[in-house]
C-alpha atoms as a PDB file:
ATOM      1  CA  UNK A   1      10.243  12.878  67.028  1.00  0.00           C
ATOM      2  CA  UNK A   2       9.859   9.463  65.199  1.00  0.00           C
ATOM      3  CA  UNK A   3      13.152   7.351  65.633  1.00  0.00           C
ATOM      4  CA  UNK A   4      13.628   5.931  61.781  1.00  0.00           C
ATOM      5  CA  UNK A   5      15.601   3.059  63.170  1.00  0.00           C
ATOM      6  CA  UNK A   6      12.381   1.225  62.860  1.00  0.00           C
ATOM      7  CA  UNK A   7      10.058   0.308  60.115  1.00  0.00           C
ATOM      8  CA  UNK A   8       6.295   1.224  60.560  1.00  0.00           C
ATOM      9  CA  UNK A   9       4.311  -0.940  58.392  1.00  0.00           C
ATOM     10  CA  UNK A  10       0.239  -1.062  57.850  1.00  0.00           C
ATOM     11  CA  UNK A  11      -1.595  -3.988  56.830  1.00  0.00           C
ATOM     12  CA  UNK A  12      -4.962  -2.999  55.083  1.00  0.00           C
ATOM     13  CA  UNK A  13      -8.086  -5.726  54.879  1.00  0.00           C
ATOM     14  CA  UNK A  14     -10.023  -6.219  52.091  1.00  0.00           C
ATOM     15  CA  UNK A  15     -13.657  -4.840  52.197  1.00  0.00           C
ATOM     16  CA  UNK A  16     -14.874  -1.739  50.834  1.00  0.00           C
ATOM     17  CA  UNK A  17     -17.078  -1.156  54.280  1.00  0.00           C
ATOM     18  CA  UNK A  18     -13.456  -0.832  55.791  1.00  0.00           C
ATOM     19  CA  UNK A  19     -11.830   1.883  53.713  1.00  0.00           C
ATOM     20  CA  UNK A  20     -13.360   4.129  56.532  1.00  0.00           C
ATOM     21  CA  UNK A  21     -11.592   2.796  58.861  1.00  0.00           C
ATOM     22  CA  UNK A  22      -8.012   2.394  56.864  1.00  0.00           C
ATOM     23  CA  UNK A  23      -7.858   6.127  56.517  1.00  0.00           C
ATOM     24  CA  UNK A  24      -9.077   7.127  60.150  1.00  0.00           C
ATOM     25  CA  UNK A  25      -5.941   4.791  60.832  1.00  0.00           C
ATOM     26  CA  UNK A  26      -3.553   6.019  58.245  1.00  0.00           C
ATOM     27  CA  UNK A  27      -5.093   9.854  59.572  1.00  0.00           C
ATOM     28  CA  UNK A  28      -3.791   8.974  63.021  1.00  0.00           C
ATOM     29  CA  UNK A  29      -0.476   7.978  62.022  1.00  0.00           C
ATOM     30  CA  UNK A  30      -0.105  10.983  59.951  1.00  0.00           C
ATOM     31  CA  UNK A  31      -1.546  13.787  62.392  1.00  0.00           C
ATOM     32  CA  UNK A  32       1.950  12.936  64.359  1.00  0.00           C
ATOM     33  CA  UNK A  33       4.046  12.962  61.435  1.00  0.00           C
ATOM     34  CA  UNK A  34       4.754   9.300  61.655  1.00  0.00           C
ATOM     35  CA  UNK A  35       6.118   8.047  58.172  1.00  0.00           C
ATOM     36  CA  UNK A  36       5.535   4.686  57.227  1.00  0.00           C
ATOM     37  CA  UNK A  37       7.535   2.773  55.262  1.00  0.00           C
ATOM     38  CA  UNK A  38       5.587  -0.343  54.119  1.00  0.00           C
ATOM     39  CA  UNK A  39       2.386  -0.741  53.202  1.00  0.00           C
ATOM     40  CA  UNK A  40       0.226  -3.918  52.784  1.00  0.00           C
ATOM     41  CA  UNK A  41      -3.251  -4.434  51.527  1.00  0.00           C
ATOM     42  CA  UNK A  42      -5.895  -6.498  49.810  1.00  0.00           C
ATOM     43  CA  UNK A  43      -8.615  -5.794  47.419  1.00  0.00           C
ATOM     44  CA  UNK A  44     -10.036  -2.531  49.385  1.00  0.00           C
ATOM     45  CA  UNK A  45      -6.942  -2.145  51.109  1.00  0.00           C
ATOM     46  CA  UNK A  46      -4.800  -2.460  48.029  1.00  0.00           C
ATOM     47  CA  UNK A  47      -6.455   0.339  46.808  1.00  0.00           C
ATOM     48  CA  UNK A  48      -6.181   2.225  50.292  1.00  0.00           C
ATOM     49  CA  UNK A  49      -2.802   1.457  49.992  1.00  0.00           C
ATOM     50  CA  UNK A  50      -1.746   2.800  46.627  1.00  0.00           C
ATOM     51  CA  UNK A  51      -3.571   6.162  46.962  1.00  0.00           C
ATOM     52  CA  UNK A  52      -1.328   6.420  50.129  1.00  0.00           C
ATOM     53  CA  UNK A  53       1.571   5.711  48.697  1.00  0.00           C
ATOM     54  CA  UNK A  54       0.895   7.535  45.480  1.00  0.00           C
ATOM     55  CA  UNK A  55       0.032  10.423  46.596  1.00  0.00           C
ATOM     56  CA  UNK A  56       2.561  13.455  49.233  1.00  0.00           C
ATOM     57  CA  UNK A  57       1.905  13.232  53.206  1.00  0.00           C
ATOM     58  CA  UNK A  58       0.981  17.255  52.594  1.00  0.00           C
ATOM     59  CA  UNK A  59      -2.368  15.667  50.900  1.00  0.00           C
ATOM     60  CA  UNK A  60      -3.134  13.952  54.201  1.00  0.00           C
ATOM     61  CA  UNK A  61      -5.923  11.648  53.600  1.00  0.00           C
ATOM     62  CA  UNK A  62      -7.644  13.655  51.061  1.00  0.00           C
ATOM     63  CA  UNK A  63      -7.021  11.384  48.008  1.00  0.00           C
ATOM     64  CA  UNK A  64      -8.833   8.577  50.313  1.00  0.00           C
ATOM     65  CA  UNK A  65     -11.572  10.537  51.217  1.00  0.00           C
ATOM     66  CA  UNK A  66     -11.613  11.471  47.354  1.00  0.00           C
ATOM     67  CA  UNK A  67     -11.857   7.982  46.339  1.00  0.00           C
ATOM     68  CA  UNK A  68     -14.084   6.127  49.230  1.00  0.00           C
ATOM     69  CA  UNK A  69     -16.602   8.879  48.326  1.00  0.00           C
ATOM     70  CA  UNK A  70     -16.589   9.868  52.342  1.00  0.00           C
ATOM     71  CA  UNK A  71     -17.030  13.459  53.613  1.00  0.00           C
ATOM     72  CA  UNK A  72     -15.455  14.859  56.978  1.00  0.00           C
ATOM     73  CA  UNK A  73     -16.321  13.578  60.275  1.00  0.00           C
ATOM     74  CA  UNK A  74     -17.761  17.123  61.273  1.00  0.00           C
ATOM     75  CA  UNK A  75     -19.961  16.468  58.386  1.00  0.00           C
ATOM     76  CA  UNK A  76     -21.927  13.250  60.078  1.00  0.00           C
ATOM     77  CA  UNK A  77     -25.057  13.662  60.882  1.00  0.00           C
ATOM     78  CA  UNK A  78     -26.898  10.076  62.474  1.00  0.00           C
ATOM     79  CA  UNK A  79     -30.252   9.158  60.683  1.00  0.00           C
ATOM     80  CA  UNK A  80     -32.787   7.106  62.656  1.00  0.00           C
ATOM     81  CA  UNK A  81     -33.327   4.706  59.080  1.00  0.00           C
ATOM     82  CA  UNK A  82     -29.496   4.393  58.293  1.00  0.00           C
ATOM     83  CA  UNK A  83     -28.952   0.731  58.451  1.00  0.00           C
ATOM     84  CA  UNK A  84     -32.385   0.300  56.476  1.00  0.00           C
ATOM     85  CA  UNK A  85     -31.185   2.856  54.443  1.00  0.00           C
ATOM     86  CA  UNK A  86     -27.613   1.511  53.953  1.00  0.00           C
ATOM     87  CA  UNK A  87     -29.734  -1.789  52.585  1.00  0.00           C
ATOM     88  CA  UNK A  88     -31.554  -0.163  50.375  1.00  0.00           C
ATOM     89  CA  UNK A  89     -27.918   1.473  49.072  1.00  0.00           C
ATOM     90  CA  UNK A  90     -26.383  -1.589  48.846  1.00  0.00           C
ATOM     91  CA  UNK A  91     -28.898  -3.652  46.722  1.00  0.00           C
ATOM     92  CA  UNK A  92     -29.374  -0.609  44.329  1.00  0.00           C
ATOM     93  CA  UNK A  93     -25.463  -0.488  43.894  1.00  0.00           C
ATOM     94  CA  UNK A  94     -25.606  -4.262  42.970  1.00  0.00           C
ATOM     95  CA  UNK A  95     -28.063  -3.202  40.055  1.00  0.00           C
ATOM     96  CA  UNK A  96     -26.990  -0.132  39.004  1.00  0.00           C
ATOM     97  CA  UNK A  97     -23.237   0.236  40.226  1.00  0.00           C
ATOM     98  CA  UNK A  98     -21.485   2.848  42.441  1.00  0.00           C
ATOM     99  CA  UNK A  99     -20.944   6.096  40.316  1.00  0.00           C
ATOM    100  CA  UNK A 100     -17.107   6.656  39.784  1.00  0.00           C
ATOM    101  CA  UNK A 101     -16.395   3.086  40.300  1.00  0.00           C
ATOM    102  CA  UNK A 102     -17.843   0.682  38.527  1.00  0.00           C
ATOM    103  CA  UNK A 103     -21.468   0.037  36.497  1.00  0.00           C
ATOM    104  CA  UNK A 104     -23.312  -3.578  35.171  1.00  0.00           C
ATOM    105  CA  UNK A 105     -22.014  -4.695  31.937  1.00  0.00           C
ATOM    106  CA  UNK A 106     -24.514  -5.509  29.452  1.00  0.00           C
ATOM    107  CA  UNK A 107     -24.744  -8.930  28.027  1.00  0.00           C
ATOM    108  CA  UNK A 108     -23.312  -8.739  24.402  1.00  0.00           C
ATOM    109  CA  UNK A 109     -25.733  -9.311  21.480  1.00  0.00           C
ATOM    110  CA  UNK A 110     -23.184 -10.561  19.338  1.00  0.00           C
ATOM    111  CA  UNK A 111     -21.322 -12.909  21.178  1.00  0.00           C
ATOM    112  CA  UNK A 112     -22.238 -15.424  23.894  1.00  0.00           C
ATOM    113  CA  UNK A 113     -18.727 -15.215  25.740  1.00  0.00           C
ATOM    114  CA  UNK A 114     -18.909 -14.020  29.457  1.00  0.00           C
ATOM    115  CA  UNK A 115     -16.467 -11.296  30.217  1.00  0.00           C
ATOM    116  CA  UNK A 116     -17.238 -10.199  33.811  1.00  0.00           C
ATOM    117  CA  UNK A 117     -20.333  -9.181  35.417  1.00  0.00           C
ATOM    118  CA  UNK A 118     -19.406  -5.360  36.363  1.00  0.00           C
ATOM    119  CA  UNK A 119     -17.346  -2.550  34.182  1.00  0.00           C
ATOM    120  CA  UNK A 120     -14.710  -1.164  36.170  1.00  0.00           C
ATOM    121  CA  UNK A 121     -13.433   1.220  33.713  1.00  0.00           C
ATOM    122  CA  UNK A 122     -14.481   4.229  35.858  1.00  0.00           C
ATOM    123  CA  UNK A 123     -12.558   3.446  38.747  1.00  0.00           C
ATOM    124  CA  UNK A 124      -9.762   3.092  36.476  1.00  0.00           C
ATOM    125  CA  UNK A 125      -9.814   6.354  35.316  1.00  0.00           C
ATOM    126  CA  UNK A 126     -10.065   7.774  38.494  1.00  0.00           C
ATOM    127  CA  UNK A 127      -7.341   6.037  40.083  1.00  0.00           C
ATOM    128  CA  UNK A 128      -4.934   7.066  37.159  1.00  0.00           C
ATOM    129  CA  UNK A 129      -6.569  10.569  38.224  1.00  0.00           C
ATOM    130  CA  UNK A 130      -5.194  10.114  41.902  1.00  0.00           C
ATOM    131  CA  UNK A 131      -2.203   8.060  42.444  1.00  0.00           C
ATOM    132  CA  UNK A 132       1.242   9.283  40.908  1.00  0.00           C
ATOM    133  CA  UNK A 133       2.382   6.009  40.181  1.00  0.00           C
ATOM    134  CA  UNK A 134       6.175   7.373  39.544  1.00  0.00           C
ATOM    135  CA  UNK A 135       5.665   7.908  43.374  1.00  0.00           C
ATOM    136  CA  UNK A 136       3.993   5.074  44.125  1.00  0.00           C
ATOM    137  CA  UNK A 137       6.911   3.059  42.612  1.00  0.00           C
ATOM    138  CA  UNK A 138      10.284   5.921  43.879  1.00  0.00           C
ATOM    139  CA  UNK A 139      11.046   3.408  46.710  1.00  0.00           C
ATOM    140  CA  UNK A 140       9.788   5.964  49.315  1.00  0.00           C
ATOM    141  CA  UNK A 141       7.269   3.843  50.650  1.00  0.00           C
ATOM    142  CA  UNK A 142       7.252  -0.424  49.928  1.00  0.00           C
ATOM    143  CA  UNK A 143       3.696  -1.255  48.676  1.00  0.00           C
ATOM    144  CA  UNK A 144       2.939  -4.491  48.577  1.00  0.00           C
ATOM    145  CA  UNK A 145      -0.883  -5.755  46.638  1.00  0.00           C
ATOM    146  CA  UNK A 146      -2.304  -9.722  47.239  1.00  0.00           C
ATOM    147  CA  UNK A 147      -4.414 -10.731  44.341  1.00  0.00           C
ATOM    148  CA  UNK A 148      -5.623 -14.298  43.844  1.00  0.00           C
ATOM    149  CA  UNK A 149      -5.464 -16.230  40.910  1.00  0.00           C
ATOM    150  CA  UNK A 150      -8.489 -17.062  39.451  1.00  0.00           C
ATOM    151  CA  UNK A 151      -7.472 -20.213  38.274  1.00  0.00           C
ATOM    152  CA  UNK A 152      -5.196 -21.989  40.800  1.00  0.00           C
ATOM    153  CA  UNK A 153      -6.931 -20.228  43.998  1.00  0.00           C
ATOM    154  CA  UNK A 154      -3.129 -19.131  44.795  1.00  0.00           C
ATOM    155  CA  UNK A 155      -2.355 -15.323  46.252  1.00  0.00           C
ATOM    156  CA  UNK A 156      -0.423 -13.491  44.217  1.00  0.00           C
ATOM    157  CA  UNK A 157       1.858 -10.655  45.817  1.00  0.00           C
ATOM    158  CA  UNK A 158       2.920  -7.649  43.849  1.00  0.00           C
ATOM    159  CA  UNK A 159       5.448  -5.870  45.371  1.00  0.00           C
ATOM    160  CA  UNK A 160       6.530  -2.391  44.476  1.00  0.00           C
ATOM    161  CA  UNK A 161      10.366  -3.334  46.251  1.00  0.00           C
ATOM    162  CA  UNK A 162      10.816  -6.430  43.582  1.00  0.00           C
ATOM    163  CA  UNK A 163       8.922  -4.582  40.323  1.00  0.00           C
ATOM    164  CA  UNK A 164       6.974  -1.452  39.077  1.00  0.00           C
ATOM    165  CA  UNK A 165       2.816  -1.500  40.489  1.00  0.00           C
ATOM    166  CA  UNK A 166       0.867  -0.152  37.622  1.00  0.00           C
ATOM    167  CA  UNK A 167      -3.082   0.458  37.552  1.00  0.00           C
ATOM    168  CA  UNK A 168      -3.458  -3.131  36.159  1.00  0.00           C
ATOM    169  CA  UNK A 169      -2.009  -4.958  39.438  1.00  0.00           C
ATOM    170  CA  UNK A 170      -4.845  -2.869  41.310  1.00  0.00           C
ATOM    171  CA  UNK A 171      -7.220  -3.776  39.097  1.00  0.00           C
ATOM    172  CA  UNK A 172      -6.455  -7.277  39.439  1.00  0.00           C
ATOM    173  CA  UNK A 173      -7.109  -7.146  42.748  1.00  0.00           C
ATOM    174  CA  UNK A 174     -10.670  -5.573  42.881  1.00  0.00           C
ATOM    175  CA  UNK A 175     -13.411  -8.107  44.299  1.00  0.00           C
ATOM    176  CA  UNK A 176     -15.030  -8.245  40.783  1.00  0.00           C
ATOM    177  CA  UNK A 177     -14.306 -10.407  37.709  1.00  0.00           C
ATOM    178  CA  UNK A 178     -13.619  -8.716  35.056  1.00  0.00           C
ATOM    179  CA  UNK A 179     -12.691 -10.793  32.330  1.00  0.00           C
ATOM    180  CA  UNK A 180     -12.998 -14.655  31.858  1.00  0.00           C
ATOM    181  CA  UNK A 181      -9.141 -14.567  30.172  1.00  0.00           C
ATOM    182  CA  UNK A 182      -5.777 -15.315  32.830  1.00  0.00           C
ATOM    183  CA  UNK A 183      -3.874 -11.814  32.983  1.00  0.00           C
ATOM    184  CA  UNK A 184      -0.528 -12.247  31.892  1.00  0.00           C
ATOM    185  CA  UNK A 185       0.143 -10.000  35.389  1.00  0.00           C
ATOM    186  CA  UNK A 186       0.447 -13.072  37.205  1.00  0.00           C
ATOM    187  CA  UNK A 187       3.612 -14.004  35.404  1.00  0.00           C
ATOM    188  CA  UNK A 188       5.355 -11.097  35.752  1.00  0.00           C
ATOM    189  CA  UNK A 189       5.766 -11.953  39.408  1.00  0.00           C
END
């Protein structure tokens, strides 16, 4: 039985390579019904994060594995060419995007202004898909989402126990530029 008296918290790094990893942790946790409370992230982990919070314990880790695009552990199978392999999938995403997630923008005929390099309007839509953000937001669990700001270099915490995280605070804190303008997010907090 988990004494409540304390506060379990989880910290989740940035980098997507490590979204693996945050929900073999979270899994752990939540195979002996251990609730946490508060949890922390950056860019990857943000993301980790929300669908945690967003989402029942019932689900398990199911809107992670969802997401991160991973299948079951019972489903790996070692290749002898996997890290040339993961190379190869890694340069090819840089050119032609991660389905789900993001795609290369095309260069605008008609104007010269630089917006961002990458599209992430399809990891938009399937976050809204997967994270209840009523939930997200009830209180239940403290979410907390570091962004930096583009212009002063400065993190910038958004924090679920101070004011409402929507799907533009997680979008703010994705690795990839994706417009040259400030977001007015940053002065909300």
């Amino acid at each position: 039985m988990q004494d409540f008296s304390k506060t379990v918290a989880m910290a989740f790094g940035g980098g997507l390579g490590l979204a693996a990893y945050h929900a073999g942790a979270y899994e752990a946790l939540w195979k002996r019904s251990v609730r946490v409370h508060w949890l922390a992230g950056s860019s990857a982990g943000a993301v980790t994060a929300a669908l945690i919070a967003g989402n029942s314990s019932d689900k398990g880790i199911e809107p992670l594995r969802a997401f991160w695009n991973f299948p079951p552990l019972e489903n790996y199978r070692p290749e002898p060419w996997r890290h040339l392999f993961g190379w190869i999938g890694a340069i090819g995403t840089r050119l032609v995007g991660s389905r789900g997630h993001f795609h290369p923008r095309l260069p605008s005929i008609d104007s010269f202004v630089f917006r961002s390099l990458y599209d992430l309007s399809p990891m938009r839509e399937r976050l809204r898909n997967l994270i209840d953000f009523d939930r997200l937001n009830s209180g239940r669990t403290r979410v907390s989402i570091v962004a930096t700001d583009i212009e002063s270099g400065e993190p910038v915490v958004f924090d679920s126990s101070k004011s409402r995280i929507e799907i533009d605070h997680l979008m703010a804190i994705c690795g990839f530029l994706q417009s040259s303008r400030r977001s007015n997010l940053m002065a909300d907090f």
